[in-house]
N, C-alpha and C. Protein backbone atom coordinates (compact mmCIF):
# COMPACT_ATOMS: atom_id res chain seq x y z
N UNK A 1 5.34 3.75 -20.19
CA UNK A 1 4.61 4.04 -18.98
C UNK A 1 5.48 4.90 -18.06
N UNK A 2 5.10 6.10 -17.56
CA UNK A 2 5.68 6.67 -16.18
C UNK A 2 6.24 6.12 -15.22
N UNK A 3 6.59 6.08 -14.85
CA UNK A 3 7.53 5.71 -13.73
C UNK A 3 6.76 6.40 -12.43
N UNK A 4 6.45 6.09 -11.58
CA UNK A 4 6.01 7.01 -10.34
C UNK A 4 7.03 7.16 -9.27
N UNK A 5 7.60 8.25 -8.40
CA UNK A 5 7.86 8.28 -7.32
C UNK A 5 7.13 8.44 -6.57
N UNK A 6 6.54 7.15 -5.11
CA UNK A 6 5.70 7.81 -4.14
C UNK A 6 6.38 8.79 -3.14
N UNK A 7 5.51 9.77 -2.93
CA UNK A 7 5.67 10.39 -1.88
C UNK A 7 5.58 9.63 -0.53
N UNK A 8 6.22 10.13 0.75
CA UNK A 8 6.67 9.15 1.87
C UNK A 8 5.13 8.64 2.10
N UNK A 9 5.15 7.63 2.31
CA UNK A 9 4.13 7.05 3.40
C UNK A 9 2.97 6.41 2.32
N UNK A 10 2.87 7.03 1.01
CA UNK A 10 2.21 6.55 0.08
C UNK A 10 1.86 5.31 -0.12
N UNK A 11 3.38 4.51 -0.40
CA UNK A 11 3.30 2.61 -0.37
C UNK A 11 2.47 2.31 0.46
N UNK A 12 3.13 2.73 1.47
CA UNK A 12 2.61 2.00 3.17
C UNK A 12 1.45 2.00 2.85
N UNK A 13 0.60 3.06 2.62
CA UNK A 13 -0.75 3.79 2.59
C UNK A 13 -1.64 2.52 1.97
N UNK A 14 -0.67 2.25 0.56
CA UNK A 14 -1.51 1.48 -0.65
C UNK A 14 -1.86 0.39 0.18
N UNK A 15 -0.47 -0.47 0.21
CA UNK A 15 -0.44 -1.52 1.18
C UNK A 15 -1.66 -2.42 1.99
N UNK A 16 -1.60 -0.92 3.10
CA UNK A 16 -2.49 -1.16 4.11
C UNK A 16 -4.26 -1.31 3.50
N UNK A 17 -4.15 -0.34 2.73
CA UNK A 17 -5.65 -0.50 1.60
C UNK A 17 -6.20 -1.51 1.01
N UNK A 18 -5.00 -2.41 0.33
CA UNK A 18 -5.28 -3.25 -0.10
C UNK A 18 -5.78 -4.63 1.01
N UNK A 19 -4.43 -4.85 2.00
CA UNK A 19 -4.59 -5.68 3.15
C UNK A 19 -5.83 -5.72 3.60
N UNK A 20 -6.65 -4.18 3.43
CA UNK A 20 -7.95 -4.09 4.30
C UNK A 20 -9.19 -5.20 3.76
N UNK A 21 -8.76 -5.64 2.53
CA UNK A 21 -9.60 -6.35 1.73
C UNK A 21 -9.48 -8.19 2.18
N UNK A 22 -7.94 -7.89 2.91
CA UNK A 22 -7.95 -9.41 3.63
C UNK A 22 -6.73 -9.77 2.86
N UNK A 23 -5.83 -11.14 3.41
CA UNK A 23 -4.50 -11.78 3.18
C UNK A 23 -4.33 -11.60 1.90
N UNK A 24 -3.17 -11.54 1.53
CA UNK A 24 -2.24 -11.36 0.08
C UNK A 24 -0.83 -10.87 0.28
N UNK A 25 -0.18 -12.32 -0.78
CA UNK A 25 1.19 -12.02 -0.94
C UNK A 25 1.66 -11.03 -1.57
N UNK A 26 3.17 -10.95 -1.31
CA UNK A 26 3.69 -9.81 -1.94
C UNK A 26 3.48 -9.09 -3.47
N UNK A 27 3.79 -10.52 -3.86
CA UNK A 27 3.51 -10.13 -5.60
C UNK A 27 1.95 -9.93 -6.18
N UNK A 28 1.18 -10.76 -5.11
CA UNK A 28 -0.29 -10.16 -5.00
C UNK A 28 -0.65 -9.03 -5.22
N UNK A 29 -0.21 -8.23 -3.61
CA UNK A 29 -0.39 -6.85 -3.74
C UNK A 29 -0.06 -5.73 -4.66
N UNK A 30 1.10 -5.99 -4.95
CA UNK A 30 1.29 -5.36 -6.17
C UNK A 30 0.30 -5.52 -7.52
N UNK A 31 0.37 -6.78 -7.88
CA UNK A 31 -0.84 -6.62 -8.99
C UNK A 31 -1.99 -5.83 -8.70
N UNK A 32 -2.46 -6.46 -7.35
CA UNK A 32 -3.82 -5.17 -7.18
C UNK A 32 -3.33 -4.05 -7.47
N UNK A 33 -2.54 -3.37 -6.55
CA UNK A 33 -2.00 -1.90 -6.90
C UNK A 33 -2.10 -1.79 -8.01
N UNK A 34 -1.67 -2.14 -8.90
CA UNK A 34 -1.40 -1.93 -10.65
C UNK A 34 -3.11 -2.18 -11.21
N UNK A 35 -3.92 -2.72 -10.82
CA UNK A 35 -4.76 -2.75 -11.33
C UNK A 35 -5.77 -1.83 -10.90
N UNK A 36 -5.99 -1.60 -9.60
CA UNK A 36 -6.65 -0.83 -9.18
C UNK A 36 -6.40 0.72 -9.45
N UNK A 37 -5.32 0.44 -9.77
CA UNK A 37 -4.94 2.17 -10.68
C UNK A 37 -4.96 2.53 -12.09
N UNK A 38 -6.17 1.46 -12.39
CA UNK A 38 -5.86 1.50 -14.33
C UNK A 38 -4.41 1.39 -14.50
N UNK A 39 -3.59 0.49 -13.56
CA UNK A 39 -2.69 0.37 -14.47
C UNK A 39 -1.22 1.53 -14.56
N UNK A 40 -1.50 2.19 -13.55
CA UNK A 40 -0.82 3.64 -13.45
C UNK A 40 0.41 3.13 -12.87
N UNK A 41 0.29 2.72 -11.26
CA UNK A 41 1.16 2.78 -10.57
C UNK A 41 1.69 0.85 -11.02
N UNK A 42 3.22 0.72 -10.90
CA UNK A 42 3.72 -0.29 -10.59
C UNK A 42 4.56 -0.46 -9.73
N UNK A 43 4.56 -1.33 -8.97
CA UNK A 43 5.41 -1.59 -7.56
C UNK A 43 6.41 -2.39 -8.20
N UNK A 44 7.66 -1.94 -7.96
CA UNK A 44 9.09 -2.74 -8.17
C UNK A 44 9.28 -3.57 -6.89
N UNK A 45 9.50 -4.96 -7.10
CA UNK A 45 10.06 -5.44 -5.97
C UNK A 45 11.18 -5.18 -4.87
N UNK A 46 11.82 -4.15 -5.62
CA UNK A 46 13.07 -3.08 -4.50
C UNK A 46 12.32 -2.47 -4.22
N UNK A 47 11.30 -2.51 -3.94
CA UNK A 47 10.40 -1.41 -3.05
C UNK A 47 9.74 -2.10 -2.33
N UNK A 48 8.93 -2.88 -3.12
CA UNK A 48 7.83 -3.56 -1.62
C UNK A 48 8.37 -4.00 -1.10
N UNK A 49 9.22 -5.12 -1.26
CA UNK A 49 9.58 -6.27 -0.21
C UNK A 49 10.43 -5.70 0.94
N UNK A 50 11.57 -4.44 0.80
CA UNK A 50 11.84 -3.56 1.73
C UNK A 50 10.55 -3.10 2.89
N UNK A 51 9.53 -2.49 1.59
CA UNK A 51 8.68 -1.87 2.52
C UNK A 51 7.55 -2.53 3.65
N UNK A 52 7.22 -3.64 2.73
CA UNK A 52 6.15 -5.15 3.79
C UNK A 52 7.26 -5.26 5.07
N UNK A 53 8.81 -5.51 5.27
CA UNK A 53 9.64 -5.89 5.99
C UNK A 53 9.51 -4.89 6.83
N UNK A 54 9.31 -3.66 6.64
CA UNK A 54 9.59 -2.28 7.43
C UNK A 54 8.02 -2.56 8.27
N UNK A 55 6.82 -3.03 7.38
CA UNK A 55 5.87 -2.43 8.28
C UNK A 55 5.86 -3.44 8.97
N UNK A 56 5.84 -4.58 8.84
CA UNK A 56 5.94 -6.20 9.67
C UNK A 56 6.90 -5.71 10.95
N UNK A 57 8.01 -5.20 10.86
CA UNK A 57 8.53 -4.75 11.99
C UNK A 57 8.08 -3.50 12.65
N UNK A 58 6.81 -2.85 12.00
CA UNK A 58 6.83 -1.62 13.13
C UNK A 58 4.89 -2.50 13.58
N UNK A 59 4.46 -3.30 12.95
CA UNK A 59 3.39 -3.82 13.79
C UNK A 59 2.04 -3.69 13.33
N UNK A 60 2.27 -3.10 12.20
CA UNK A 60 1.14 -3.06 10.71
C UNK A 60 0.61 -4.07 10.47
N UNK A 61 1.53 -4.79 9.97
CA UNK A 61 1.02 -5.95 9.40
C UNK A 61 1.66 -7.42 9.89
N UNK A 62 0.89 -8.54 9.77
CA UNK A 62 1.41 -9.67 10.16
C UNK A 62 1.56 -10.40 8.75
N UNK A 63 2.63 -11.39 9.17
CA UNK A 63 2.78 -12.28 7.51
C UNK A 63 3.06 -13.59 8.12
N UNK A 64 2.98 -14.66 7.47
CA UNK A 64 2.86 -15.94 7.49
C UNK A 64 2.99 -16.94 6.11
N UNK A 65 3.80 -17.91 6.45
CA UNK A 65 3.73 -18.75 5.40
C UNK A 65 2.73 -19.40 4.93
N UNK A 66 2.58 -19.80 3.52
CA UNK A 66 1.55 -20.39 2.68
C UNK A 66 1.40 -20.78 2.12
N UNK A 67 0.63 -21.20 0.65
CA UNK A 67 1.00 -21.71 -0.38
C UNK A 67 0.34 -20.83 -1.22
N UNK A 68 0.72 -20.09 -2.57
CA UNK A 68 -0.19 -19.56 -3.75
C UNK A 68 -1.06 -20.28 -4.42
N UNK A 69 -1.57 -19.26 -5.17
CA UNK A 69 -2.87 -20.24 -6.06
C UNK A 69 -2.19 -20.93 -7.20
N UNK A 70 -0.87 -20.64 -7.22
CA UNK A 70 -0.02 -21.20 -8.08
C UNK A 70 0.69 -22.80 -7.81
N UNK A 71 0.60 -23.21 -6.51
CA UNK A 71 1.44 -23.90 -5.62
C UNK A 71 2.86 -23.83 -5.53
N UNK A 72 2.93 -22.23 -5.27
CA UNK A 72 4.14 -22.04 -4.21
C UNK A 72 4.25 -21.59 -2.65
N UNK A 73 5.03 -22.03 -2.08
CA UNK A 73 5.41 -21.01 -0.55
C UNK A 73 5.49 -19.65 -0.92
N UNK A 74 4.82 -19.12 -0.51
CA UNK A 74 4.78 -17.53 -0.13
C UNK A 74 4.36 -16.75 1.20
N UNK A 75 4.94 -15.68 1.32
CA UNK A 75 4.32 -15.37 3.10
C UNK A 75 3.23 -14.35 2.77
N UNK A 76 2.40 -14.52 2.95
CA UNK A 76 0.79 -14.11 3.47
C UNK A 76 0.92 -13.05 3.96
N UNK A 77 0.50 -11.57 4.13
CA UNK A 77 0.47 -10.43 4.99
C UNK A 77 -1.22 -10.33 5.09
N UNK A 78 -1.38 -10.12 6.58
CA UNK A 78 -2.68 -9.28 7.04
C UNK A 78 -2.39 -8.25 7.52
N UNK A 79 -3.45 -8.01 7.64
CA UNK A 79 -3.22 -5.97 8.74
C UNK A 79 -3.68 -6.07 10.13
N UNK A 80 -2.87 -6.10 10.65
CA UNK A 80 -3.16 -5.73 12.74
C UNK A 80 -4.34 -4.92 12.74
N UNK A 81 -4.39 -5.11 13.88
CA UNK A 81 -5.31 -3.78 14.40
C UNK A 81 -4.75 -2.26 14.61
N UNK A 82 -3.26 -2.32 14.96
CA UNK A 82 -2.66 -1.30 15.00
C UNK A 82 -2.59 -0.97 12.80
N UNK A 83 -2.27 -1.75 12.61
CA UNK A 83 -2.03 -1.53 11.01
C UNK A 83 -3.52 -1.04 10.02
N UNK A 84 -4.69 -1.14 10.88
CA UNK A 84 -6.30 -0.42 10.54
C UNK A 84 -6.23 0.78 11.11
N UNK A 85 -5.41 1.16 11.87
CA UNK A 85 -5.89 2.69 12.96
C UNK A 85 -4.55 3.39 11.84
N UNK A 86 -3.81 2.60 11.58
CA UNK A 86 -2.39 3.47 10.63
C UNK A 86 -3.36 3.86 9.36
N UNK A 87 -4.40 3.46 9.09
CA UNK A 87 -4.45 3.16 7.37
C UNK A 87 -5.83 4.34 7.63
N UNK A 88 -6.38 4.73 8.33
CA UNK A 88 -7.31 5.45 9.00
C UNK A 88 -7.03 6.75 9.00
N UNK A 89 -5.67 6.93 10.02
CA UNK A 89 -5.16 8.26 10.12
C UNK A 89 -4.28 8.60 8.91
N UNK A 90 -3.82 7.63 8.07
CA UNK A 90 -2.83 8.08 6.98
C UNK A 90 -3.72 8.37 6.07
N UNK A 91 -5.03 7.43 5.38
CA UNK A 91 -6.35 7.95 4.89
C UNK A 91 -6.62 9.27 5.10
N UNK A 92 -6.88 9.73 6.36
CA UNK A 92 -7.44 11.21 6.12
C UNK A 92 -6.67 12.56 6.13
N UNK A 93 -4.99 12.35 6.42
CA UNK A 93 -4.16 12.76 6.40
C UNK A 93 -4.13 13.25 5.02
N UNK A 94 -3.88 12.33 4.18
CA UNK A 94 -4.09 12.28 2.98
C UNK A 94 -5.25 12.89 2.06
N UNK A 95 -5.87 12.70 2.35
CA UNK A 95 -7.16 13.11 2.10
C UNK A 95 -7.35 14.71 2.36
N UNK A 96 -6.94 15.43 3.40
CA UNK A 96 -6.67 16.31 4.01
C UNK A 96 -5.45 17.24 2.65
N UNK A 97 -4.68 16.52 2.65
CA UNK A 97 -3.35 17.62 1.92
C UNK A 97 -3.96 17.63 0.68
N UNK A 98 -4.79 16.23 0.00
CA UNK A 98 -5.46 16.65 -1.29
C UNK A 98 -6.19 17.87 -1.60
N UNK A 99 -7.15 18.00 -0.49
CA UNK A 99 -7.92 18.42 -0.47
C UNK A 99 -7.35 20.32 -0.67
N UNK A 100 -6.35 20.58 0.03
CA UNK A 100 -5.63 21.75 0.30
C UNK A 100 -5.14 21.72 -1.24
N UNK A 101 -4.37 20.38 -1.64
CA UNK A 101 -3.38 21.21 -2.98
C UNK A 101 -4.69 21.17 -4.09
N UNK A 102 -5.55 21.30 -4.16
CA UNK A 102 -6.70 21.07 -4.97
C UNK A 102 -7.47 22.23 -4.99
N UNK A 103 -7.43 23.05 -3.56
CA UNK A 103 -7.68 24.40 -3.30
C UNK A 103 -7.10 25.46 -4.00
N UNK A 104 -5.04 25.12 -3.58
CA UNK A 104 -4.27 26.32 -4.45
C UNK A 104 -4.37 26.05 -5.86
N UNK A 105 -4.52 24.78 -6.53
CA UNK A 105 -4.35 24.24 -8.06
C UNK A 105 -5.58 25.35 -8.46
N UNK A 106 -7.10 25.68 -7.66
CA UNK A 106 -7.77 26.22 -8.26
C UNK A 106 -8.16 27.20 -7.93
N UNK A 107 -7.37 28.15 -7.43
CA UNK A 107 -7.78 29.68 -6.89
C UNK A 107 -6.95 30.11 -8.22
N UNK A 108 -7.00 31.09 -8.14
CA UNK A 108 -7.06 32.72 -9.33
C UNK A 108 -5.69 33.23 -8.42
N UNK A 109 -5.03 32.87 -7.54
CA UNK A 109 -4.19 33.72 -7.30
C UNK A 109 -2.64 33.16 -7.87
């Protein structure tokens, strides 16, 4: 399987996408990610758990302790309200540069 590097803001991006669907732990989210991409993308735990920590401190997301469907403690992330207006503007941001490199990929010049 490939290996992916995201481009900046990408994780965050997924993240927040997924959150939008409502609470899930770390190792949660990742599975979605992986599944919701056929399987493409995989999240290394040197990545998320850095990156959930980064957005929890800028106000994205909230987390909380819990228990899994497994019965363990795990901390819970939701998405703020500030962390829906991030996932909004990074959405069409995104959406936006696709849309451009999709333009040069198919012009003749």
């Amino acid at each position: 399987m490939t290996k992916h590097v995201f481009p900046q803001g990408a994780l965050e991006m997924l993240i927040l996408k997924v959150l939008s669907n409502g609470k899930e732990h770390g190792w949660g989210i990742a599975q979605k990610i992986h599944l919701l991409s056929s399987e493409a993308l995989k999240i290394e735990e040197g990545s998320l758990y850095p990156t959930l920590s980064r957005m929890q401190q800028r106000g994205w997301i909230k987390g909380k302790l819990g228990v899994s469907e497994n019965n363990r403690q795990a901390k819970f992330y939701t998405l703020s309200a500030l962390g829906k207006m991030k996932l909004k503007k990074e959405r069409e941001q995104w959406e936006s540069m696709v849309d451009a490199i999709a333009q040069v990929l198919g012009s003749e010049g």
